[in-house]
PDB file of N, CA and C in Angstrom:
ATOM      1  N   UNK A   1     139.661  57.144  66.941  1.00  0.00           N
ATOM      2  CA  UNK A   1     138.548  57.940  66.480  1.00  0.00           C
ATOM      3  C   UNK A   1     137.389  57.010  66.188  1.00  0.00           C
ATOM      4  N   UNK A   2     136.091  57.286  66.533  1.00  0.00           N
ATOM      5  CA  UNK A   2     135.057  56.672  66.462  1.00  0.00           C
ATOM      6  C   UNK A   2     134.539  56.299  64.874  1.00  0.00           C
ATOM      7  N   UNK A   3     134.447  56.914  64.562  1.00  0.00           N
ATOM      8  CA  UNK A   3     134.541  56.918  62.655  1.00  0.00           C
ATOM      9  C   UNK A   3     134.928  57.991  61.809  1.00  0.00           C
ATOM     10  N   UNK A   4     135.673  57.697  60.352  1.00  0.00           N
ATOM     11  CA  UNK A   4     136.169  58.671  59.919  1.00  0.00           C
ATOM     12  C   UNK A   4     135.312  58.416  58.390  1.00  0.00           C
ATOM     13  N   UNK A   5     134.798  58.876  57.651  1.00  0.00           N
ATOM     14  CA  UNK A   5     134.850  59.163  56.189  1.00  0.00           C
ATOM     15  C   UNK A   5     135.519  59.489  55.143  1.00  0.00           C
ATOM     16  N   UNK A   6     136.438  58.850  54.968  1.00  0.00           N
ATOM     17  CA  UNK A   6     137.385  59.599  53.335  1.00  0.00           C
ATOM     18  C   UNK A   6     136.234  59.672  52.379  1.00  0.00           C
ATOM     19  N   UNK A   7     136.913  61.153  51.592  1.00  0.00           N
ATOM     20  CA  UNK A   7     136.433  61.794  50.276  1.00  0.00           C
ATOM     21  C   UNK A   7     137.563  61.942  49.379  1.00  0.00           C
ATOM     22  N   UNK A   8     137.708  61.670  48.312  1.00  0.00           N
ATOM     23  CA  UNK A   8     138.528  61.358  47.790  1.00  0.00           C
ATOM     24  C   UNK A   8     138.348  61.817  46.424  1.00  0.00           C
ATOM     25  N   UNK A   9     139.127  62.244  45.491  1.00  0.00           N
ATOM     26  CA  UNK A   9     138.370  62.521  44.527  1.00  0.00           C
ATOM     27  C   UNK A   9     138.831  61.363  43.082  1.00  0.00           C
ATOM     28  N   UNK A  10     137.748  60.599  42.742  1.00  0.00           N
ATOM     29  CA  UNK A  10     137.745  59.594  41.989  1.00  0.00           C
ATOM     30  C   UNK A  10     137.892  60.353  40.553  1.00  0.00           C
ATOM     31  N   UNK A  11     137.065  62.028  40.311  1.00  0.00           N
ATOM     32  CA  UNK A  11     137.490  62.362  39.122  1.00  0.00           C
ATOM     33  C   UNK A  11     138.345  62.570  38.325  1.00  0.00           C
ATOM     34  N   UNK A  12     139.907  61.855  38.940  1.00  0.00           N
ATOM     35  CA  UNK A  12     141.285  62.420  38.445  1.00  0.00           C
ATOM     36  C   UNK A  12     141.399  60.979  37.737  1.00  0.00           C
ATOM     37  N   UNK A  13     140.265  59.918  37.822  1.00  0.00           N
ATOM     38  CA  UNK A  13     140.538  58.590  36.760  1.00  0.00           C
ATOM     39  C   UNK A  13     139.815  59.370  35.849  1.00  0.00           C
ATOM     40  N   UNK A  14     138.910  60.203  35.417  1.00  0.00           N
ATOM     41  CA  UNK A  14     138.248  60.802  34.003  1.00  0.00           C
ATOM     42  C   UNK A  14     139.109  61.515  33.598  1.00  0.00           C
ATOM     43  N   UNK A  15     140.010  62.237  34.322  1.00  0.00           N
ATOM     44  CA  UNK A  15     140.818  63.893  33.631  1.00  0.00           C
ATOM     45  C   UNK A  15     141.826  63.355  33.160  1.00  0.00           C
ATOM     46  N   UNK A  16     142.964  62.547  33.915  1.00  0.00           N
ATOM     47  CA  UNK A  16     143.961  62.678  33.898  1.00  0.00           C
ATOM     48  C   UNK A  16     144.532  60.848  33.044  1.00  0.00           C
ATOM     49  N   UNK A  17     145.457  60.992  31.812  1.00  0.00           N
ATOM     50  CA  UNK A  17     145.618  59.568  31.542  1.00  0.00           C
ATOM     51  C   UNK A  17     146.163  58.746  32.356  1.00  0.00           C
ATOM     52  N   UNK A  18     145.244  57.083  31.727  1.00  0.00           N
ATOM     53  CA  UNK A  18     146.368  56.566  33.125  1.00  0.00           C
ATOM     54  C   UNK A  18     147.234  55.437  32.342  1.00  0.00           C
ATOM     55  N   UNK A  19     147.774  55.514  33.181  1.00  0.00           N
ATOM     56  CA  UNK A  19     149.388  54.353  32.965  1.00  0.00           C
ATOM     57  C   UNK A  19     149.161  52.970  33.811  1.00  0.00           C
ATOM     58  N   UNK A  20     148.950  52.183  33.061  1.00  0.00           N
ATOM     59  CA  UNK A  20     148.799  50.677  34.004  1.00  0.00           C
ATOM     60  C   UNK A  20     150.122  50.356  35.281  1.00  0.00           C
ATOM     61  N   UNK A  21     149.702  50.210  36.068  1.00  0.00           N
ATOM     62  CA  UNK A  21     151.052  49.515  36.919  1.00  0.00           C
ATOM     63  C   UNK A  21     150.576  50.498  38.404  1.00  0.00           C
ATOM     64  N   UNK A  22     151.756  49.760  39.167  1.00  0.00           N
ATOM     65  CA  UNK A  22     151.763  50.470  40.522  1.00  0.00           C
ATOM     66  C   UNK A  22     152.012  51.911  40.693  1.00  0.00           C
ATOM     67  N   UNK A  23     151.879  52.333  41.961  1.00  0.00           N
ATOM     68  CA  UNK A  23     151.945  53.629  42.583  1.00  0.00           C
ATOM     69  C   UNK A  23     152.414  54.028  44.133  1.00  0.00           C
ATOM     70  N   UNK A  24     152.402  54.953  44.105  1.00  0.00           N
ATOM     71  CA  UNK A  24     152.383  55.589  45.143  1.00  0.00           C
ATOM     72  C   UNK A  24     151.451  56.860  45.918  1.00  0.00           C
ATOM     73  N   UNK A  25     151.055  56.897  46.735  1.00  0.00           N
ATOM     74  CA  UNK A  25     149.681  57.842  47.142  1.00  0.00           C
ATOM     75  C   UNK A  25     150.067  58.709  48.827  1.00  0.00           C
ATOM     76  N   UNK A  26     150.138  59.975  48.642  1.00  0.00           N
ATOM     77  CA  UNK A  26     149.968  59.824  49.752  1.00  0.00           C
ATOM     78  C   UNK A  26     148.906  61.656  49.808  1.00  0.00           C
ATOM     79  N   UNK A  27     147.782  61.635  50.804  1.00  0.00           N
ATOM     80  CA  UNK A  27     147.139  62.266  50.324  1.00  0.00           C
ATOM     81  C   UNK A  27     146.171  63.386  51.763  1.00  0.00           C
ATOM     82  N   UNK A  28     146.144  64.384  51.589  1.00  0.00           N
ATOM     83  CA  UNK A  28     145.375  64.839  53.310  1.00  0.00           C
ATOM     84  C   UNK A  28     144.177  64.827  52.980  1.00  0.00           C
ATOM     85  N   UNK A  29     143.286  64.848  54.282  1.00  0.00           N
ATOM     86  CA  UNK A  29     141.739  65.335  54.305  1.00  0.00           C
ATOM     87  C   UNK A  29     141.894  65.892  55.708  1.00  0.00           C
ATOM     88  N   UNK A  30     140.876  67.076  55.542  1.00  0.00           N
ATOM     89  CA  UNK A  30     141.457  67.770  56.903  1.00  0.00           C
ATOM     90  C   UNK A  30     139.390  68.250  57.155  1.00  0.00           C
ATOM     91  N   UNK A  31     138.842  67.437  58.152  1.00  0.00           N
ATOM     92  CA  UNK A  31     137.736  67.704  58.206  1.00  0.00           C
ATOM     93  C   UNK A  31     136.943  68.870  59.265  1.00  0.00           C
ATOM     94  N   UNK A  32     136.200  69.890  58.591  1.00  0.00           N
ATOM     95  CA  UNK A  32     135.430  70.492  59.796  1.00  0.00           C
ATOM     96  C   UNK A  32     133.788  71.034  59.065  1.00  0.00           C
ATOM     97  N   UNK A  33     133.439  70.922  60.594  1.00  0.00           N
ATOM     98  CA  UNK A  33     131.925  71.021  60.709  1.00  0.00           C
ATOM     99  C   UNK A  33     131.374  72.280  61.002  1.00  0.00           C
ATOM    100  N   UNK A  34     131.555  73.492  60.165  1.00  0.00           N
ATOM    101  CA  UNK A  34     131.486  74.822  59.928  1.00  0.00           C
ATOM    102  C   UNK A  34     132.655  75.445  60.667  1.00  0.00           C
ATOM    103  N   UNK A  35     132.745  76.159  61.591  1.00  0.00           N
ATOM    104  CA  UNK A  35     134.326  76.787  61.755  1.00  0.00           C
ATOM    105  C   UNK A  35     134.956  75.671  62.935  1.00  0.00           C
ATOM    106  N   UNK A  36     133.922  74.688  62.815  1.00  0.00           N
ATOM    107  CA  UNK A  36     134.948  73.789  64.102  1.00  0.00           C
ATOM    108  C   UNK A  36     135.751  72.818  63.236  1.00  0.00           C
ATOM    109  N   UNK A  37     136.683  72.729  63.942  1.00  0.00           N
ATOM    110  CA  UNK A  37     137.781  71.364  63.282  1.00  0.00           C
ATOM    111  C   UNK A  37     138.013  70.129  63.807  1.00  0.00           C
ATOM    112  N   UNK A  38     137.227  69.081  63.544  1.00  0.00           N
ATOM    113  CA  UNK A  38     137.248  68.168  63.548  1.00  0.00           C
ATOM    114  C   UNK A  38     138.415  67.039  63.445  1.00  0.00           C
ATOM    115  N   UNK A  39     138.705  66.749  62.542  1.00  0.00           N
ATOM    116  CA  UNK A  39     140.407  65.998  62.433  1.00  0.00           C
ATOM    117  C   UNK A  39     141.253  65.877  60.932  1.00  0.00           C
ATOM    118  N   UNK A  40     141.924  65.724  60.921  1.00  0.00           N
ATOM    119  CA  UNK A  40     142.975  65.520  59.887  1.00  0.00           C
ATOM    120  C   UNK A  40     143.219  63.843  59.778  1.00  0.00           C
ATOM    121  N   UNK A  41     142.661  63.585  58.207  1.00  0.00           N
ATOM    122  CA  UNK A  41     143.757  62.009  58.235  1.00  0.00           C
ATOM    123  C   UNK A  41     144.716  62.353  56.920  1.00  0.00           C
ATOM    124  N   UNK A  42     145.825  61.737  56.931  1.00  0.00           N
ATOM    125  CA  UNK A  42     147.197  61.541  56.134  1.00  0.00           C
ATOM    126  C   UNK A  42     146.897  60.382  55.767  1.00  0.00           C
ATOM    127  N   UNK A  43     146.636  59.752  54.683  1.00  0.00           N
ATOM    128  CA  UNK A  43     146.427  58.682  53.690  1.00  0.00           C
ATOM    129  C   UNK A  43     147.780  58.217  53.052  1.00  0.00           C
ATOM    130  N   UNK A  44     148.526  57.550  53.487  1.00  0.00           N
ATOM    131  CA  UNK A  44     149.615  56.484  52.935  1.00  0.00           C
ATOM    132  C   UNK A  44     149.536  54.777  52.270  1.00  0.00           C
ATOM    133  N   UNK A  45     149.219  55.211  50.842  1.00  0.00           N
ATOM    134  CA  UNK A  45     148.671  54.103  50.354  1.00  0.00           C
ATOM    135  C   UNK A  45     149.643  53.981  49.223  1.00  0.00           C
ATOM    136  N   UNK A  46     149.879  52.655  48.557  1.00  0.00           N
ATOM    137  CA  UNK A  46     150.325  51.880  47.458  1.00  0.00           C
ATOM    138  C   UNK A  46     148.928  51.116  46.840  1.00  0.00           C
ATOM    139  N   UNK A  47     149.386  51.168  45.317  1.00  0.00           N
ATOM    140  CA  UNK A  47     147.787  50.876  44.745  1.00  0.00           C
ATOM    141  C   UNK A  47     148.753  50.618  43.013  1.00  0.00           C
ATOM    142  N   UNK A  48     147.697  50.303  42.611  1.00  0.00           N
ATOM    143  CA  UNK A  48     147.837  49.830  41.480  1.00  0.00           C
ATOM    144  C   UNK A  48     146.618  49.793  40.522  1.00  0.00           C
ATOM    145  N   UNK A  49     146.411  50.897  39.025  1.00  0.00           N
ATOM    146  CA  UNK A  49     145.839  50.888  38.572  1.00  0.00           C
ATOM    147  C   UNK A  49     145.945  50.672  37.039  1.00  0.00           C
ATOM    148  N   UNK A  50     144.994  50.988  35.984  1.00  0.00           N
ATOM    149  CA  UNK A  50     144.989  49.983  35.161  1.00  0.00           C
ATOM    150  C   UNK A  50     143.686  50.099  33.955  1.00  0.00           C
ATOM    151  N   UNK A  51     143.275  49.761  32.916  1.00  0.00           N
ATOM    152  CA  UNK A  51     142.565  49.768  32.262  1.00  0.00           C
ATOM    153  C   UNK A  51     141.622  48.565  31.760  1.00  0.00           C
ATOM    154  N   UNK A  52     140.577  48.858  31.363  1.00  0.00           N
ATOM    155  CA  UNK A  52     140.070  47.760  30.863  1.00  0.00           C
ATOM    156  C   UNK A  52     138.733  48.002  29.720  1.00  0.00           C
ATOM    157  N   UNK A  53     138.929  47.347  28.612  1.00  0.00           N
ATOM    158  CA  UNK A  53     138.295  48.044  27.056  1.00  0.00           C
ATOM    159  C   UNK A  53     139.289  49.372  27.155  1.00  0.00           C
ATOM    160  N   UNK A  54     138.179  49.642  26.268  1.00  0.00           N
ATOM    161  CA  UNK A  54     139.492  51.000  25.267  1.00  0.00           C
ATOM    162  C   UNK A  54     138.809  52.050  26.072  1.00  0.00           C
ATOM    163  N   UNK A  55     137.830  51.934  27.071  1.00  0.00           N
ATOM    164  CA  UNK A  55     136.932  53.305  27.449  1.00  0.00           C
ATOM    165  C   UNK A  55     136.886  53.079  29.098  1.00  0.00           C
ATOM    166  N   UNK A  56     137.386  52.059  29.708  1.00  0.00           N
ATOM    167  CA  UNK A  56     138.115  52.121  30.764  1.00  0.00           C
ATOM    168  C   UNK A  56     138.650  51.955  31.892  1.00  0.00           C
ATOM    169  N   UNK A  57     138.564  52.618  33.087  1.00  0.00           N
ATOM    170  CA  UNK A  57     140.181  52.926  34.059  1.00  0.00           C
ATOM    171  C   UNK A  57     139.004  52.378  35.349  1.00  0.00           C
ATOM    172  N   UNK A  58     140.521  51.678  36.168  1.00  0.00           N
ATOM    173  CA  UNK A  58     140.377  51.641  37.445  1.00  0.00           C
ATOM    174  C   UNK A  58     141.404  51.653  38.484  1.00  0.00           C
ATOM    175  N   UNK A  59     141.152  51.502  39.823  1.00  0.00           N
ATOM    176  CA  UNK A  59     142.309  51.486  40.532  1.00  0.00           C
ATOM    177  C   UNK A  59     141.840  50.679  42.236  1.00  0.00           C
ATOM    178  N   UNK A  60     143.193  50.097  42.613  1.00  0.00           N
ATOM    179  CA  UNK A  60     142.626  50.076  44.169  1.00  0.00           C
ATOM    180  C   UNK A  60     144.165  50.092  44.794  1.00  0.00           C
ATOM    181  N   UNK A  61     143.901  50.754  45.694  1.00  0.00           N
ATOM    182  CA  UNK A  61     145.095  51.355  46.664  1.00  0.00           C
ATOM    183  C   UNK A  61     144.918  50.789  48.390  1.00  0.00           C
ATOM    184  N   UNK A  62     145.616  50.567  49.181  1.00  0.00           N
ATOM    185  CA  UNK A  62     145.177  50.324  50.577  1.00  0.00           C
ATOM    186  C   UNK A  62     146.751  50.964  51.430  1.00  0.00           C
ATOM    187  N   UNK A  63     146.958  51.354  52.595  1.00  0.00           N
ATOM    188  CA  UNK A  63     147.723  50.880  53.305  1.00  0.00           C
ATOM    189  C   UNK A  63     147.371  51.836  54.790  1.00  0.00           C
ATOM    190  N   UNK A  64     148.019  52.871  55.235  1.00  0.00           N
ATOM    191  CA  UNK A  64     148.105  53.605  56.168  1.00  0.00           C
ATOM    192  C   UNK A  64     147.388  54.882  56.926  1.00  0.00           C
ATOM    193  N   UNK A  65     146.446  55.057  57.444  1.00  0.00           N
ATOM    194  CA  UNK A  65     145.992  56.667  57.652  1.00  0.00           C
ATOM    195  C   UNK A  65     146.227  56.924  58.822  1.00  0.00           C
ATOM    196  N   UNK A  66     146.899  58.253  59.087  1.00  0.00           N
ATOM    197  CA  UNK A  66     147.309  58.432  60.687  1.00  0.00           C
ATOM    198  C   UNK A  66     145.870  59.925  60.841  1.00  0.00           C
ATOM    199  N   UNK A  67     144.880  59.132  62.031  1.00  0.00           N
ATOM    200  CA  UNK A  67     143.856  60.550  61.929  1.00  0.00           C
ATOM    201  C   UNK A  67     144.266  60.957  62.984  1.00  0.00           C
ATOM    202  N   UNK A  68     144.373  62.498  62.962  1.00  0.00           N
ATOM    203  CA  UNK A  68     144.436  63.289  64.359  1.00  0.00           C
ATOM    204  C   UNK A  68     143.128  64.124  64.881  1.00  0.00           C
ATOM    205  N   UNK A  69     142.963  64.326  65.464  1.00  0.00           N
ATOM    206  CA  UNK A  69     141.802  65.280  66.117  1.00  0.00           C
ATOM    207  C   UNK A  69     142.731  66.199  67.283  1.00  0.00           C
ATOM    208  N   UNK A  70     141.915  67.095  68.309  1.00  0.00           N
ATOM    209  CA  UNK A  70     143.016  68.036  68.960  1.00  0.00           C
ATOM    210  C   UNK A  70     143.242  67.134  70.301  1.00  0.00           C
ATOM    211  N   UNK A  71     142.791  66.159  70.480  1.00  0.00           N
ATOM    212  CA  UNK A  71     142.975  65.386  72.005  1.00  0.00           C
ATOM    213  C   UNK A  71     143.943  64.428  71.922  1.00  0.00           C
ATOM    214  N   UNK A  72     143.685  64.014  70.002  1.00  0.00           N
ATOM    215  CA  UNK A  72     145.007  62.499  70.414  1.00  0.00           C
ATOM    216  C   UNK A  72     145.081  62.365  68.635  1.00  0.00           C
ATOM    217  N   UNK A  73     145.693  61.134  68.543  1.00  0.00           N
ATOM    218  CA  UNK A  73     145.981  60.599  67.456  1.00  0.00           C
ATOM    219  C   UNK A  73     146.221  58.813  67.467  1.00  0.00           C
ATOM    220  N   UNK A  74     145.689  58.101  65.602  1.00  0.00           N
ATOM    221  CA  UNK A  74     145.539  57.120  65.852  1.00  0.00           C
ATOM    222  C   UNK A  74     145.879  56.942  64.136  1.00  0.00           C
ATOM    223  N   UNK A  75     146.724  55.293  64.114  1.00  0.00           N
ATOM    224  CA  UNK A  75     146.969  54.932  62.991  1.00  0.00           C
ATOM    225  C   UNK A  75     145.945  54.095  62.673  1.00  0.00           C
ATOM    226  N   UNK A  76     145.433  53.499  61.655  1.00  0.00           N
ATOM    227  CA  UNK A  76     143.848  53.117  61.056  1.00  0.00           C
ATOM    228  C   UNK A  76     144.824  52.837  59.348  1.00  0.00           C
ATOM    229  N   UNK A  77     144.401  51.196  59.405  1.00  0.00           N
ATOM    230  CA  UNK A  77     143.857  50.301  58.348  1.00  0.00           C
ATOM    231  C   UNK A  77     142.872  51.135  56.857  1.00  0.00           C
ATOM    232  N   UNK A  78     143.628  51.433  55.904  1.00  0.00           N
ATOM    233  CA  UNK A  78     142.265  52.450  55.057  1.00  0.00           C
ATOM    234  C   UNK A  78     142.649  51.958  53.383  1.00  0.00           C
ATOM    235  N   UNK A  79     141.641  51.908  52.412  1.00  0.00           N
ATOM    236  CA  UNK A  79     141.949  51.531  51.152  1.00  0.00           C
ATOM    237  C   UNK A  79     140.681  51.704  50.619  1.00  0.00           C
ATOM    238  N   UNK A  80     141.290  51.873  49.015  1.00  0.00           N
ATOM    239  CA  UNK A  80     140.346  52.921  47.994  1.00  0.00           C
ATOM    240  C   UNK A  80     139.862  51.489  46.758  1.00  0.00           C
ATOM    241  N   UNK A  81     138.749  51.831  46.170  1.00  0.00           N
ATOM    242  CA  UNK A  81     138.778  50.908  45.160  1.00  0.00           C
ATOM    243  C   UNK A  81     137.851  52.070  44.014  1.00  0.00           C
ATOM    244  N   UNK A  82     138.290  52.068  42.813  1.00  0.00           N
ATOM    245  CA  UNK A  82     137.534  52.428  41.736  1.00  0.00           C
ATOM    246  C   UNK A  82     137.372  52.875  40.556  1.00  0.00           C
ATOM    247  N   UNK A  83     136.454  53.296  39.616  1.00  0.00           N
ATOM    248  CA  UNK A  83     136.552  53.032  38.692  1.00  0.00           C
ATOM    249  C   UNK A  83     135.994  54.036  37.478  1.00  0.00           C
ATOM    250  N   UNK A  84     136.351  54.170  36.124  1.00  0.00           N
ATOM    251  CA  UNK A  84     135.679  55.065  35.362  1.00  0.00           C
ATOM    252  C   UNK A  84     135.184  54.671  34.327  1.00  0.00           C
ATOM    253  N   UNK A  85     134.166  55.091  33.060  1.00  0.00           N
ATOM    254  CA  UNK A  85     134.123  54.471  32.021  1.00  0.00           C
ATOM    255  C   UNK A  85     133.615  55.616  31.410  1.00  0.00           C
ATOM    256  N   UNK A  86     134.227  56.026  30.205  1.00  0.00           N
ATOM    257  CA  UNK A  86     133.899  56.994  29.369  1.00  0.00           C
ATOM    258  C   UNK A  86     132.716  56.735  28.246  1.00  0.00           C
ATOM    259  N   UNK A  87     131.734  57.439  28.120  1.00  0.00           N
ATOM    260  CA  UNK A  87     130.470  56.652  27.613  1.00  0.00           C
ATOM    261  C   UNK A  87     131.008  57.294  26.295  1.00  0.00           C
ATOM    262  N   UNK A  88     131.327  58.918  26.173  1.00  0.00           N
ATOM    263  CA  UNK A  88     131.438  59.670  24.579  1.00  0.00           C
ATOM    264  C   UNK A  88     132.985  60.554  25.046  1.00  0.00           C
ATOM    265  N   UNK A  89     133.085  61.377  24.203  1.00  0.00           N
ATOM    266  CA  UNK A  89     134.063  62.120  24.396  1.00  0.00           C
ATOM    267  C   UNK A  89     133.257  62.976  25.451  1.00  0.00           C
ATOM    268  N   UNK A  90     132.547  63.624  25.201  1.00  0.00           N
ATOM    269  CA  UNK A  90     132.011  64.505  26.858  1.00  0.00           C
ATOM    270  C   UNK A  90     131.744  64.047  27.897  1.00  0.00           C
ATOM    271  N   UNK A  91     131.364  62.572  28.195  1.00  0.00           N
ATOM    272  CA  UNK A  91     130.247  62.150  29.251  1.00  0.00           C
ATOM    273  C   UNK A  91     131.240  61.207  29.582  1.00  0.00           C
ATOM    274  N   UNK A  92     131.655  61.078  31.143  1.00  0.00           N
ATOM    275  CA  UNK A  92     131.961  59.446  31.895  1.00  0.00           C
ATOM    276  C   UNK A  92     131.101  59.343  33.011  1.00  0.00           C
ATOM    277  N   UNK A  93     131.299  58.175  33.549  1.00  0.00           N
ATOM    278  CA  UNK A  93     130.784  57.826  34.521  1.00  0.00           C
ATOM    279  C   UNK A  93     131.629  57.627  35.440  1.00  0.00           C
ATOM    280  N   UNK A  94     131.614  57.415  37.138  1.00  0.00           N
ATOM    281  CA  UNK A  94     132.202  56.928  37.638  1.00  0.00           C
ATOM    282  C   UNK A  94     131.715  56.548  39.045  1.00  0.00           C
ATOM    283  N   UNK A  95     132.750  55.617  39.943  1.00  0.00           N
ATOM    284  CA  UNK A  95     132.413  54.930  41.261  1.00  0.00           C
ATOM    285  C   UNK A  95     133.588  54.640  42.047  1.00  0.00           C
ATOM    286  N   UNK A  96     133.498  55.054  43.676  1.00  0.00           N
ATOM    287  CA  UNK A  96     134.666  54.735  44.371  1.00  0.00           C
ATOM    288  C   UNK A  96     134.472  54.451  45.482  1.00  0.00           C
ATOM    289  N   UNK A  97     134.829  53.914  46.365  1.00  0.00           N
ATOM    290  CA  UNK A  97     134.567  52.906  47.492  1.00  0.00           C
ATOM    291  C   UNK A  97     136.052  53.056  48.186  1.00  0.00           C
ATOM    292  N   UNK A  98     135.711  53.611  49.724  1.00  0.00           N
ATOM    293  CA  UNK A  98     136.527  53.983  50.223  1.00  0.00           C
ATOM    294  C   UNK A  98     136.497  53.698  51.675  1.00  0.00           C
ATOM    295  N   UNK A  99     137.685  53.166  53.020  1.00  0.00           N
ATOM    296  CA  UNK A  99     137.085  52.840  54.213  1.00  0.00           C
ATOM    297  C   UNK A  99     138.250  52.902  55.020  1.00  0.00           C
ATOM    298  N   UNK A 100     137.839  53.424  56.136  1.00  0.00           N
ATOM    299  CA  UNK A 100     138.697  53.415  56.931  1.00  0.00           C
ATOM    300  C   UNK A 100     138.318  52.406  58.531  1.00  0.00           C
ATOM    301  N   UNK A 101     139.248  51.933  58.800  1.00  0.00           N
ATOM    302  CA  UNK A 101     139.661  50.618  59.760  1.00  0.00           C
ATOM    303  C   UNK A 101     139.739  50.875  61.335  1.00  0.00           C
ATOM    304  N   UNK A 102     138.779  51.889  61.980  1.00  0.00           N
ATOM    305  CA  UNK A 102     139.104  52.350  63.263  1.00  0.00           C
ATOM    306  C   UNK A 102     138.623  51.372  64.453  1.00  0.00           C
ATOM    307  N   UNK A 103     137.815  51.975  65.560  1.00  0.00           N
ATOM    308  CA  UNK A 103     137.363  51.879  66.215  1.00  0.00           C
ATOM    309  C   UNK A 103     135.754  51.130  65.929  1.00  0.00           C
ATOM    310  N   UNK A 104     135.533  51.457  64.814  1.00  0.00           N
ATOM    311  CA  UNK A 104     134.411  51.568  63.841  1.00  0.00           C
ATOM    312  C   UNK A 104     134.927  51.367  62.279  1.00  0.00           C
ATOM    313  N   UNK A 105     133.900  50.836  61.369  1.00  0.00           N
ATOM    314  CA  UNK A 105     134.649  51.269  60.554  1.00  0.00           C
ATOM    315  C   UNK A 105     133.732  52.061  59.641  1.00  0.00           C
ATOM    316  N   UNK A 106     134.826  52.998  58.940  1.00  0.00           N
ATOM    317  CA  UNK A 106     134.047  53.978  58.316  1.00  0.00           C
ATOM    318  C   UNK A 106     134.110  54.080  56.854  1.00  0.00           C
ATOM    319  N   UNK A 107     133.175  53.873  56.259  1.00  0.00           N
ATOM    320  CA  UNK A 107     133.068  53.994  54.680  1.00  0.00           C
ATOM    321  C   UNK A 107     132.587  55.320  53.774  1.00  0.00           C
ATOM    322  N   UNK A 108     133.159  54.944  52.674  1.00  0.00           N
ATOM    323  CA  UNK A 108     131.897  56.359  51.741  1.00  0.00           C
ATOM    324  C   UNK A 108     132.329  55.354  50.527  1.00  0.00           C
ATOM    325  N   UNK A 109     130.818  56.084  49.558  1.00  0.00           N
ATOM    326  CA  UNK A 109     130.550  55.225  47.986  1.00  0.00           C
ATOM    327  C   UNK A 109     130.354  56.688  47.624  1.00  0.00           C
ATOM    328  N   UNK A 110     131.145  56.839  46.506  1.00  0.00           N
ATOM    329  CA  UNK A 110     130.954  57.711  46.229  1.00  0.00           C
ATOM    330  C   UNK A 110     130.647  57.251  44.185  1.00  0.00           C
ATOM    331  N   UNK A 111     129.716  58.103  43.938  1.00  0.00           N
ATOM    332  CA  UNK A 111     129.391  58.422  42.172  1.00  0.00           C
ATOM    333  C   UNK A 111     129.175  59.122  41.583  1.00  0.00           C
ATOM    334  N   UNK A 112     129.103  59.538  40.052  1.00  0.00           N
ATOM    335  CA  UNK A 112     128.700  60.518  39.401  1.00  0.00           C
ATOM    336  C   UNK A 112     129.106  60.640  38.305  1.00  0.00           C
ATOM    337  N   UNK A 113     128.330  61.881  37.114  1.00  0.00           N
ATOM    338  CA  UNK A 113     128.517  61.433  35.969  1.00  0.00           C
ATOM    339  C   UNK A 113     129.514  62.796  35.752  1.00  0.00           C
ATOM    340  N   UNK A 114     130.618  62.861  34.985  1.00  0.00           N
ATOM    341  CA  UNK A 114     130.946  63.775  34.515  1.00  0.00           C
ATOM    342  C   UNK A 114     130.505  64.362  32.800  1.00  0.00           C
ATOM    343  N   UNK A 115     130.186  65.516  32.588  1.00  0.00           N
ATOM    344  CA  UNK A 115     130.223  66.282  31.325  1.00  0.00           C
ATOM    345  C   UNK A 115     130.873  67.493  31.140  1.00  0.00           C
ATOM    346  N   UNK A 116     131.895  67.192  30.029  1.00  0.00           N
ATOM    347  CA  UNK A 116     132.401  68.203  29.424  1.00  0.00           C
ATOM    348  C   UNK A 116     131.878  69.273  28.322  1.00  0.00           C
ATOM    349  N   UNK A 117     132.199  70.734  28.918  1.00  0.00           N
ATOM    350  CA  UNK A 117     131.616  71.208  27.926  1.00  0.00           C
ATOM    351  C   UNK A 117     132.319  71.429  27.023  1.00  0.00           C
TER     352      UNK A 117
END
């Protein structure tokens, strides 16, 4: 595949607590461009995340993505890096950096602030 984009969602380092140490990941994105369908990648990654200060979290994961489209299929090099920091009890921030290893290679940065109401 010529290039792929992972989206990923980095907001599950704000919601959800985290536990320092390794992991396991394995995760779909299934892409289309209004009713057309574009491709599917399967994300098979090991990662390891972790804290730092009392306000916070990060992570970076790498290993496997198999993308398909309807003509063929291809295994691709892919890994995540990122991070959160809780400013108050309502408000974090966050950042994630993500790429896949094809033909091309394909990235996304992704950011934003979360608030709770």
């Amino acid at each position: 595949m010529k290039s792929f984009i992972a989206l990923t969602a980095a907001t599950g380092l704000i919601t959800s607590p985290v536990m320092a140490g390794p992991y396991a990941n394995v995760e779909t994105n299934t892409n289309r461009v209004g009713d057309e369908y574009q491709s599917t990648a399967i994300e098979k990654h090991v990662g390891y995340e972790g804290t730092f200060g009392e306000k916070g979290a990060y992570f970076v994961q790498g290993g496997l993505t198999t993308i398909s489209t309807e003509e063929d299929a291809s295994v691709e090099v892919s890994g995540k890096a990122g991070a959160a920091y809780t400013i108050n009890e309502r408000t974090a921030v966050y950042g994630e950096y993500s790429f896949v290893n094809g033909d091309e290679i394909g990235s996304t940065i992704k950011t934003g602030v979360k608030y709770s109401f």
